[in-house]
N, C-alpha and C. Protein backbone atom coordinates (compact mmCIF):
# COMPACT_ATOMS: atom_id res chain seq x y z
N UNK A 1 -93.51 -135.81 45.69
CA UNK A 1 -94.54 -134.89 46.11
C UNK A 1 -93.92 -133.50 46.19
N UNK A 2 -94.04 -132.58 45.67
CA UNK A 2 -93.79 -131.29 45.66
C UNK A 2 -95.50 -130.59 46.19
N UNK A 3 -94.40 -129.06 47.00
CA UNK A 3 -95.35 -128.14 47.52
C UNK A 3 -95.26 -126.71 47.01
N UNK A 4 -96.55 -126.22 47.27
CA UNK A 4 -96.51 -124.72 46.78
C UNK A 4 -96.94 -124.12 47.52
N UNK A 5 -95.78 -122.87 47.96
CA UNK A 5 -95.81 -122.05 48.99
C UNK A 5 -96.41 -120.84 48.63
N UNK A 6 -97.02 -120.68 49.55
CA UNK A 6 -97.91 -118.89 48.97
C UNK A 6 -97.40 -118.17 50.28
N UNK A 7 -97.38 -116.88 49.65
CA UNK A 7 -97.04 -115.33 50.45
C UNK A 7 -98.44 -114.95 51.13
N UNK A 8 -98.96 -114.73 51.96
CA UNK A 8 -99.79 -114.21 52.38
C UNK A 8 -99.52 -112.46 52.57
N UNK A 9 -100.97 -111.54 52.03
CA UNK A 9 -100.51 -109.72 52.11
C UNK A 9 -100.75 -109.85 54.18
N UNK A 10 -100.67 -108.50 53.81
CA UNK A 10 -100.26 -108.44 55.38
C UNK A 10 -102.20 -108.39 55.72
N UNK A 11 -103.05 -107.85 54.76
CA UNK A 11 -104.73 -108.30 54.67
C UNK A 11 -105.22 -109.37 54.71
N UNK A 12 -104.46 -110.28 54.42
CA UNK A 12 -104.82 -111.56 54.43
C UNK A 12 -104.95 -112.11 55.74
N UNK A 13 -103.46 -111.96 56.30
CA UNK A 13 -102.79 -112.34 57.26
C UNK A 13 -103.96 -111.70 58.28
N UNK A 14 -104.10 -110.81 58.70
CA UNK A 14 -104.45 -110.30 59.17
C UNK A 14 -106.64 -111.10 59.86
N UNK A 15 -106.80 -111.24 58.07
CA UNK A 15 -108.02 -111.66 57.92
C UNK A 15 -108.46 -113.07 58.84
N UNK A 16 -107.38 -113.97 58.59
CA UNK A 16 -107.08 -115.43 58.74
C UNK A 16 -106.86 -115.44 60.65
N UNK A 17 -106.16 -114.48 61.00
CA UNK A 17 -105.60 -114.57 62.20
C UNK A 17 -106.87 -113.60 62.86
N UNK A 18 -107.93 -112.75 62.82
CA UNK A 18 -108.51 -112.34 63.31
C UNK A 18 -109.85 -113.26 63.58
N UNK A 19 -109.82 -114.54 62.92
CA UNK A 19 -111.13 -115.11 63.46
C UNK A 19 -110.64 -116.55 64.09
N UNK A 20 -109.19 -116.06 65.13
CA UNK A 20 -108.67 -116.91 66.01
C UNK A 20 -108.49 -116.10 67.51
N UNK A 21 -109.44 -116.69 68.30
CA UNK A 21 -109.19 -115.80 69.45
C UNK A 21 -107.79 -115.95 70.12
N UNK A 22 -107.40 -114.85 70.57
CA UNK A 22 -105.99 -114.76 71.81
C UNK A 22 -106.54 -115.10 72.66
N UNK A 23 -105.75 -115.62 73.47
CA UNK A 23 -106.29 -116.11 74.85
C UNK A 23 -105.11 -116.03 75.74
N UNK A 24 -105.05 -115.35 76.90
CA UNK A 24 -103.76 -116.19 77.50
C UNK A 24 -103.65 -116.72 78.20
N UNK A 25 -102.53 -117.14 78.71
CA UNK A 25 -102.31 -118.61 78.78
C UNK A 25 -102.60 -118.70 80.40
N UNK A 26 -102.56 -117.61 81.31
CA UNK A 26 -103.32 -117.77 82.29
C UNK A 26 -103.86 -116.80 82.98
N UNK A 27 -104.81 -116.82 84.13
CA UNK A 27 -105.00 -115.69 84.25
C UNK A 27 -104.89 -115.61 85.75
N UNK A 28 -104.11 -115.19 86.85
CA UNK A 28 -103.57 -115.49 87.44
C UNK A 28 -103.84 -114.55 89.27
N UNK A 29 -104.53 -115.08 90.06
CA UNK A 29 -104.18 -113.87 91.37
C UNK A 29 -102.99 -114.01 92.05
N UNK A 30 -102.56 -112.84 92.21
CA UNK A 30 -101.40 -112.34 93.24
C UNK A 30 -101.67 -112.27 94.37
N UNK A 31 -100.97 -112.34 95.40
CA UNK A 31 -101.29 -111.93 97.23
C UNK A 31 -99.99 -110.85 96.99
N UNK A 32 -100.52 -110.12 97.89
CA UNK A 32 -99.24 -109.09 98.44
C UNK A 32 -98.15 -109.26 98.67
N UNK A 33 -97.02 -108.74 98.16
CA UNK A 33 -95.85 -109.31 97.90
C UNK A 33 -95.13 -110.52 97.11
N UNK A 34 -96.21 -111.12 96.73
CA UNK A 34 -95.69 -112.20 95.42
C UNK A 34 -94.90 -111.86 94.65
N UNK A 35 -93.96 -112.03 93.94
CA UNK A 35 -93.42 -111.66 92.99
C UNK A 35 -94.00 -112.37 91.53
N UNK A 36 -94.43 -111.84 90.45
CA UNK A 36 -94.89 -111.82 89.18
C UNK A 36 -93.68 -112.37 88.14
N UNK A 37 -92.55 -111.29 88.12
CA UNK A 37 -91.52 -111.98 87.30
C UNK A 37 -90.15 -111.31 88.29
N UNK A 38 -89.38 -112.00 88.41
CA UNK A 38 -88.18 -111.83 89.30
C UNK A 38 -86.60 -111.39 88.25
N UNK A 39 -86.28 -109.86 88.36
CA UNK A 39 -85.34 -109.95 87.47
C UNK A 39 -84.11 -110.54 87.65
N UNK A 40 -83.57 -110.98 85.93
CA UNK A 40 -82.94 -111.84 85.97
C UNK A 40 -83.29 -113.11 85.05
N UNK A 41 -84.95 -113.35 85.33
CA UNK A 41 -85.24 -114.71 84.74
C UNK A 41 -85.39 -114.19 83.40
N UNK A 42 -85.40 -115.57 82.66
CA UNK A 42 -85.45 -115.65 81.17
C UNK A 42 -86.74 -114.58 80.74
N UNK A 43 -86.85 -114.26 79.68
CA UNK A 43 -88.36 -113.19 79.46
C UNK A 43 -89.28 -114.26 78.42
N UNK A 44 -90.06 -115.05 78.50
CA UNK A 44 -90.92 -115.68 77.95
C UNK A 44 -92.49 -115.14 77.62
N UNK A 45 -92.56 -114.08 78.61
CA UNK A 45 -94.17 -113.95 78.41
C UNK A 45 -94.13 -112.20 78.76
N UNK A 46 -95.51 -111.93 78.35
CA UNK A 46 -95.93 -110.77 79.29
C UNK A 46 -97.16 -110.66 79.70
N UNK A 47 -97.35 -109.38 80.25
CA UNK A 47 -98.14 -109.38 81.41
C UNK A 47 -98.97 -108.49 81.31
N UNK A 48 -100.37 -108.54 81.65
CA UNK A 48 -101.46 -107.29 81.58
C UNK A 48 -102.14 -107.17 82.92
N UNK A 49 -102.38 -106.42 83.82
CA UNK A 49 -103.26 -106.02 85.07
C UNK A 49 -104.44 -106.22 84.74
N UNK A 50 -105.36 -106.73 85.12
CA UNK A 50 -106.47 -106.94 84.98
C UNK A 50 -107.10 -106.19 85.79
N UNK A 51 -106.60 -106.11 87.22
CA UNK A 51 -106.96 -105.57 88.53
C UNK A 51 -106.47 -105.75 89.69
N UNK A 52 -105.54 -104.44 90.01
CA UNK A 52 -105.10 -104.62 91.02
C UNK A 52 -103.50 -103.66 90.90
N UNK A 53 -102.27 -103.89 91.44
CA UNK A 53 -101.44 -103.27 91.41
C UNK A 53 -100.10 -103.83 91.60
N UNK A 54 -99.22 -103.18 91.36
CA UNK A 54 -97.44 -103.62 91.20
C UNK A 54 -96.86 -103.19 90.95
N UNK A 55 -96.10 -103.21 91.67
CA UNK A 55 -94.75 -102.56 91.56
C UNK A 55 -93.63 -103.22 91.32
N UNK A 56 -92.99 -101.90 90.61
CA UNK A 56 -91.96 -102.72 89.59
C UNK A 56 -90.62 -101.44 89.96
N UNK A 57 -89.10 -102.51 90.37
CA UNK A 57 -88.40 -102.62 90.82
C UNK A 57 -86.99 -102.68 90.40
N UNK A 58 -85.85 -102.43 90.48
CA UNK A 58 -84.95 -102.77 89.79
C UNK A 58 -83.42 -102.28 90.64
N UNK A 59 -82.85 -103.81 91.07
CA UNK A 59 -81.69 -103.65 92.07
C UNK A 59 -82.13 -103.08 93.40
N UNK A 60 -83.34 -103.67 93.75
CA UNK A 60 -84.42 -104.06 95.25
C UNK A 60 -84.80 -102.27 95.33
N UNK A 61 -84.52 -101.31 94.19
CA UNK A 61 -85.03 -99.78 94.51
C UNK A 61 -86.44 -100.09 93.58
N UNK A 62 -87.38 -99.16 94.14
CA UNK A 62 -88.59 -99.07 93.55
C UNK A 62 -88.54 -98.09 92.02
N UNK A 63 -89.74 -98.15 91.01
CA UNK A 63 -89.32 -97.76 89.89
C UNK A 63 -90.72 -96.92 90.15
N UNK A 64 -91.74 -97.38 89.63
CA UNK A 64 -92.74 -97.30 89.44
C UNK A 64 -93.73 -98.18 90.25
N UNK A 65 -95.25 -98.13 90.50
CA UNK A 65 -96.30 -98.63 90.44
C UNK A 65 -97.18 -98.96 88.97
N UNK A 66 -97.98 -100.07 89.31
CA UNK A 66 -98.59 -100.54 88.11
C UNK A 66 -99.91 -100.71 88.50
N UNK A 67 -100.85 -100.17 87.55
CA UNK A 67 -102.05 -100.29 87.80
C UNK A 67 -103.19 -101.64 86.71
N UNK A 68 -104.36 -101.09 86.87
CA UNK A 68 -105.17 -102.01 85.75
C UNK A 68 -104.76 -101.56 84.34
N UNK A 69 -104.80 -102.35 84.07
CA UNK A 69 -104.70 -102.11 81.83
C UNK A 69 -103.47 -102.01 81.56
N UNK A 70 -102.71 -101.54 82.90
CA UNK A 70 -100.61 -101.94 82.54
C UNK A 70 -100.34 -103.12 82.12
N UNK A 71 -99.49 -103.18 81.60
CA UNK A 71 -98.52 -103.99 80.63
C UNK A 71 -97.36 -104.10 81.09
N UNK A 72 -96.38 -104.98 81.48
CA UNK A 72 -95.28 -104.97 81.40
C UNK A 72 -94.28 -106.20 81.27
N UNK A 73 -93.42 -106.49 80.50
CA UNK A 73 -92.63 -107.56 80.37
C UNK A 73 -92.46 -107.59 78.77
N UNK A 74 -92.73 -106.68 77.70
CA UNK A 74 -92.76 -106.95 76.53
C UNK A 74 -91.87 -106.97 76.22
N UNK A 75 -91.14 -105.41 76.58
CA UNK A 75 -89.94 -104.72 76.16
C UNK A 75 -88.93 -105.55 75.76
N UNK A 76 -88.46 -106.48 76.83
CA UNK A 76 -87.59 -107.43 77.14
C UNK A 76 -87.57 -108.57 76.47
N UNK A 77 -88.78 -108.86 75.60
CA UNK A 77 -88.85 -109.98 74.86
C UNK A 77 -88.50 -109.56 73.45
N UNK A 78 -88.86 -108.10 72.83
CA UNK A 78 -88.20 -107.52 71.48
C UNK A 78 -86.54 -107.37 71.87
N UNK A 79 -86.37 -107.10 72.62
CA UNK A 79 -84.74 -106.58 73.00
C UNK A 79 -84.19 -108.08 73.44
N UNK A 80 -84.80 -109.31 73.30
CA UNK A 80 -83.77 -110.62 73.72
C UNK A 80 -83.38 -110.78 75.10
N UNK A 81 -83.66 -109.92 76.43
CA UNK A 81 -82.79 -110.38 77.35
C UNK A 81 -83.99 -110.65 78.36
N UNK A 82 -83.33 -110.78 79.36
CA UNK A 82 -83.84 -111.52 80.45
C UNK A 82 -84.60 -109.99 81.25
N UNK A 83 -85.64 -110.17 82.36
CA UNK A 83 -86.26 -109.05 82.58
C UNK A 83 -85.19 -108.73 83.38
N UNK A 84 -85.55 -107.41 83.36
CA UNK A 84 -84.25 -106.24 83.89
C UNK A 84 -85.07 -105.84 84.90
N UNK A 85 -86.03 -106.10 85.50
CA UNK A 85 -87.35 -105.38 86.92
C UNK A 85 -87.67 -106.88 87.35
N UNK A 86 -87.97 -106.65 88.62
CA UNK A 86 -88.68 -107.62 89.32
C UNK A 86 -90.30 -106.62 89.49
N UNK A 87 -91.16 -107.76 89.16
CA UNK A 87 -92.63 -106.91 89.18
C UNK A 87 -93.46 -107.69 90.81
N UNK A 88 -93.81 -106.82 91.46
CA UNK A 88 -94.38 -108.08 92.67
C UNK A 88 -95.51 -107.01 93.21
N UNK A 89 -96.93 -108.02 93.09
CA UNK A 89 -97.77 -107.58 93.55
C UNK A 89 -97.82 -106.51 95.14
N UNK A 90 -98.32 -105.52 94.96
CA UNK A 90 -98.85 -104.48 96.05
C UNK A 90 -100.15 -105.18 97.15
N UNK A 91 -101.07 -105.36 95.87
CA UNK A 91 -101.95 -105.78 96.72
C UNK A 91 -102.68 -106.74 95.90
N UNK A 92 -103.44 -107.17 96.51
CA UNK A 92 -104.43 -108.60 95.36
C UNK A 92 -104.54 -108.37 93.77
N UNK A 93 -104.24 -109.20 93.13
CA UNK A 93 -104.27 -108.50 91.59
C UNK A 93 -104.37 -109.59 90.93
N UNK A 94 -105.61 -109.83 90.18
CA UNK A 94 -105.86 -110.42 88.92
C UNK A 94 -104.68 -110.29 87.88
N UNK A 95 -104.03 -110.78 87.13
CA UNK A 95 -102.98 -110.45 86.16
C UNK A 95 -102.96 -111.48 85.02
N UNK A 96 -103.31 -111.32 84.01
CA UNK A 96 -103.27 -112.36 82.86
C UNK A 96 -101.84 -112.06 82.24
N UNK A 97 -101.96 -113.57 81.76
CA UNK A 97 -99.81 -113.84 81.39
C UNK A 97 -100.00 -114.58 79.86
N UNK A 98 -99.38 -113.66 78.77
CA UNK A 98 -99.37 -114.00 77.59
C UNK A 98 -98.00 -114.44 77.24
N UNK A 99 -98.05 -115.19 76.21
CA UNK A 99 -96.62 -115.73 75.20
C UNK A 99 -95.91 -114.98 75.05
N UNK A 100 -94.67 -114.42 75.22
CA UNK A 100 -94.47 -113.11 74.56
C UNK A 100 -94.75 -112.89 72.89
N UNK A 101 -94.86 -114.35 72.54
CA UNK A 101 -94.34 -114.33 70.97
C UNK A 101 -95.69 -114.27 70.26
N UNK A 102 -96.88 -114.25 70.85
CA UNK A 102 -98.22 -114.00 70.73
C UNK A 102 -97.99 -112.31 69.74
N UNK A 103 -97.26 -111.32 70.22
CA UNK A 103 -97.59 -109.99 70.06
C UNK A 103 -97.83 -109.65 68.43
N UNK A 104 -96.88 -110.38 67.58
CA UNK A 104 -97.25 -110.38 66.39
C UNK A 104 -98.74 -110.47 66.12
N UNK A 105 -99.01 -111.62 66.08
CA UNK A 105 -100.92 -112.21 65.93
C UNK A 105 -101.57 -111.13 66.78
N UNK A 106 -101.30 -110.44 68.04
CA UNK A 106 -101.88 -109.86 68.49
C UNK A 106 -101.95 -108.35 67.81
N UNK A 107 -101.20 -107.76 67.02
CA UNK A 107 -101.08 -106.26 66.29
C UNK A 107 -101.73 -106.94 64.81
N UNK A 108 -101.88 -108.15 64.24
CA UNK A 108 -102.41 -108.08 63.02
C UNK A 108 -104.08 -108.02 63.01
N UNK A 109 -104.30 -109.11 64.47
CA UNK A 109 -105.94 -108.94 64.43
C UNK A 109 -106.64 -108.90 65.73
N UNK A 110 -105.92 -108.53 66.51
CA UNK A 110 -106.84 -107.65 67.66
C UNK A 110 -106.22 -106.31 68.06
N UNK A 111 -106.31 -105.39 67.35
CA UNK A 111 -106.03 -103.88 67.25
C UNK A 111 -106.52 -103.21 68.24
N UNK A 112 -107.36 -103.62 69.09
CA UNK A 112 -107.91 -102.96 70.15
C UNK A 112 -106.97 -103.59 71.24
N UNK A 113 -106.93 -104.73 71.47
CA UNK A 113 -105.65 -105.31 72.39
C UNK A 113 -104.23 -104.98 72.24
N UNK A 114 -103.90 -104.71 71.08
CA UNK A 114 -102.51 -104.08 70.58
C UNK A 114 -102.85 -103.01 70.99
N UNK A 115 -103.63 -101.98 70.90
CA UNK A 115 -103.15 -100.57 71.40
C UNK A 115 -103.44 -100.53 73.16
N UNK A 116 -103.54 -101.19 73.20
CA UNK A 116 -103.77 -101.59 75.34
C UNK A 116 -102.58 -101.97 75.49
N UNK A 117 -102.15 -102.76 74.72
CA UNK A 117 -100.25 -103.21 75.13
C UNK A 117 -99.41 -102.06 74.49
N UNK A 118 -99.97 -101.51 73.80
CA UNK A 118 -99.02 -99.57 73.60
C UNK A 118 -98.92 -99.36 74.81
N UNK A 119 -100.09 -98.68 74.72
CA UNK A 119 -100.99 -97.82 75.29
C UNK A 119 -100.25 -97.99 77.52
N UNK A 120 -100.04 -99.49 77.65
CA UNK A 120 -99.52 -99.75 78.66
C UNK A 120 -98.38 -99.79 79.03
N UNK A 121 -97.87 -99.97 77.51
CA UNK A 121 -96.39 -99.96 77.67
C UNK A 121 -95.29 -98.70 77.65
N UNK A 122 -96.16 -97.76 77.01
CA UNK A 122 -95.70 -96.37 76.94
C UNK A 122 -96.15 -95.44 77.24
N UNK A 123 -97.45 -95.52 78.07
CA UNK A 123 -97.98 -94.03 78.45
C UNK A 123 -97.62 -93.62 79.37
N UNK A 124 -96.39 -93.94 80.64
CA UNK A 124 -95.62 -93.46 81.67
C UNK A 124 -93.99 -92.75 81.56
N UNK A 125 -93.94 -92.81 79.79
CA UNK A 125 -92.93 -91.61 79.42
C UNK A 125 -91.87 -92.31 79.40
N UNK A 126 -92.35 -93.53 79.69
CA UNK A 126 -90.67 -94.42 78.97
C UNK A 126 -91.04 -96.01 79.66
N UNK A 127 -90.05 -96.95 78.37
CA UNK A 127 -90.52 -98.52 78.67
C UNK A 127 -90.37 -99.09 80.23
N UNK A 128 -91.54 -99.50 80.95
CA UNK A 128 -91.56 -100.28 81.68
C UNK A 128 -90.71 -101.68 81.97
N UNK A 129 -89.36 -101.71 82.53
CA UNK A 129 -88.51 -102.78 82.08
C UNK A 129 -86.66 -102.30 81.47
N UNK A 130 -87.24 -101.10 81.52
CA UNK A 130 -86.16 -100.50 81.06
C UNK A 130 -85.65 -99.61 82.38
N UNK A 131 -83.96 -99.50 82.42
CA UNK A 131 -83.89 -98.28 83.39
C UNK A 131 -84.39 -96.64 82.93
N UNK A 132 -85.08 -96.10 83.74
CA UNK A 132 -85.24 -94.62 83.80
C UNK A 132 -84.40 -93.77 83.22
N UNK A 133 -84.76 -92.50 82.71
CA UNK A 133 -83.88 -92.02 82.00
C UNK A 133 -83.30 -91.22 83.28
């Protein structure tokens, strides 16, 4: 039995994977002071605000606050390491938790969700997850 492998264009790809919804994998409330992802741990997923807030941390000093439509935990999954911030809810917060490895499928066919994970990940003048310049 022999097989034949086809190349898919990046249109194709694109075509095929846009009439598969993303979903993630949960969608999750926080209480005050929970911690979200604790740095240190492995980086498997990331993270979108749905509603609500967090703050994000690094060597128990504060970094930033996080609001709705933030993003954070990606960084860490293109760069291989483990999260470098501990993120822990402020106050009650809805927070949906994706694959990290989703992000591909997610920039070929939901372009409006890819630019929300930009858009979250970089509109505070530098990566969330990363130390400060």
């Amino acid at each position: 039995m022999s097989f034949v492998q086809f190349a898919l264009t990046d249109t194709e790809r694109a075509h095929m994977l846009a009439s598969r919804p993303i979903e993630s994998v949960e969608v999750r409330e926080y209480r005050p002071g929970e911690n979200v992802v604790h740095e240190g741990e492995p980086c498997r997923y990331f993270y979108a605000i749905l509603q609500g807030e967090v703050q994000i941390s690094q060597l128990d000093k504060p970094i930033r606050i996080l609001t709705d439509r933030d993003v954070f935990g990606l960084e860490n999954y293109y760069r291989g390491i483990p999260y470098t911030t501990t993120a822990k809810a402020t106050k009650t917060s809805r927070i949906a938790t994706y694959e990290a490895d989703l992000i591909d499928e997610i920039a070929y066919s939901k372009p409006a969700l890819a630019t929300m994970v930009q858009a979250g990940a970089g509109h505070h003048g530098y990566e969330v997850g990363l130390p400060p310049a």
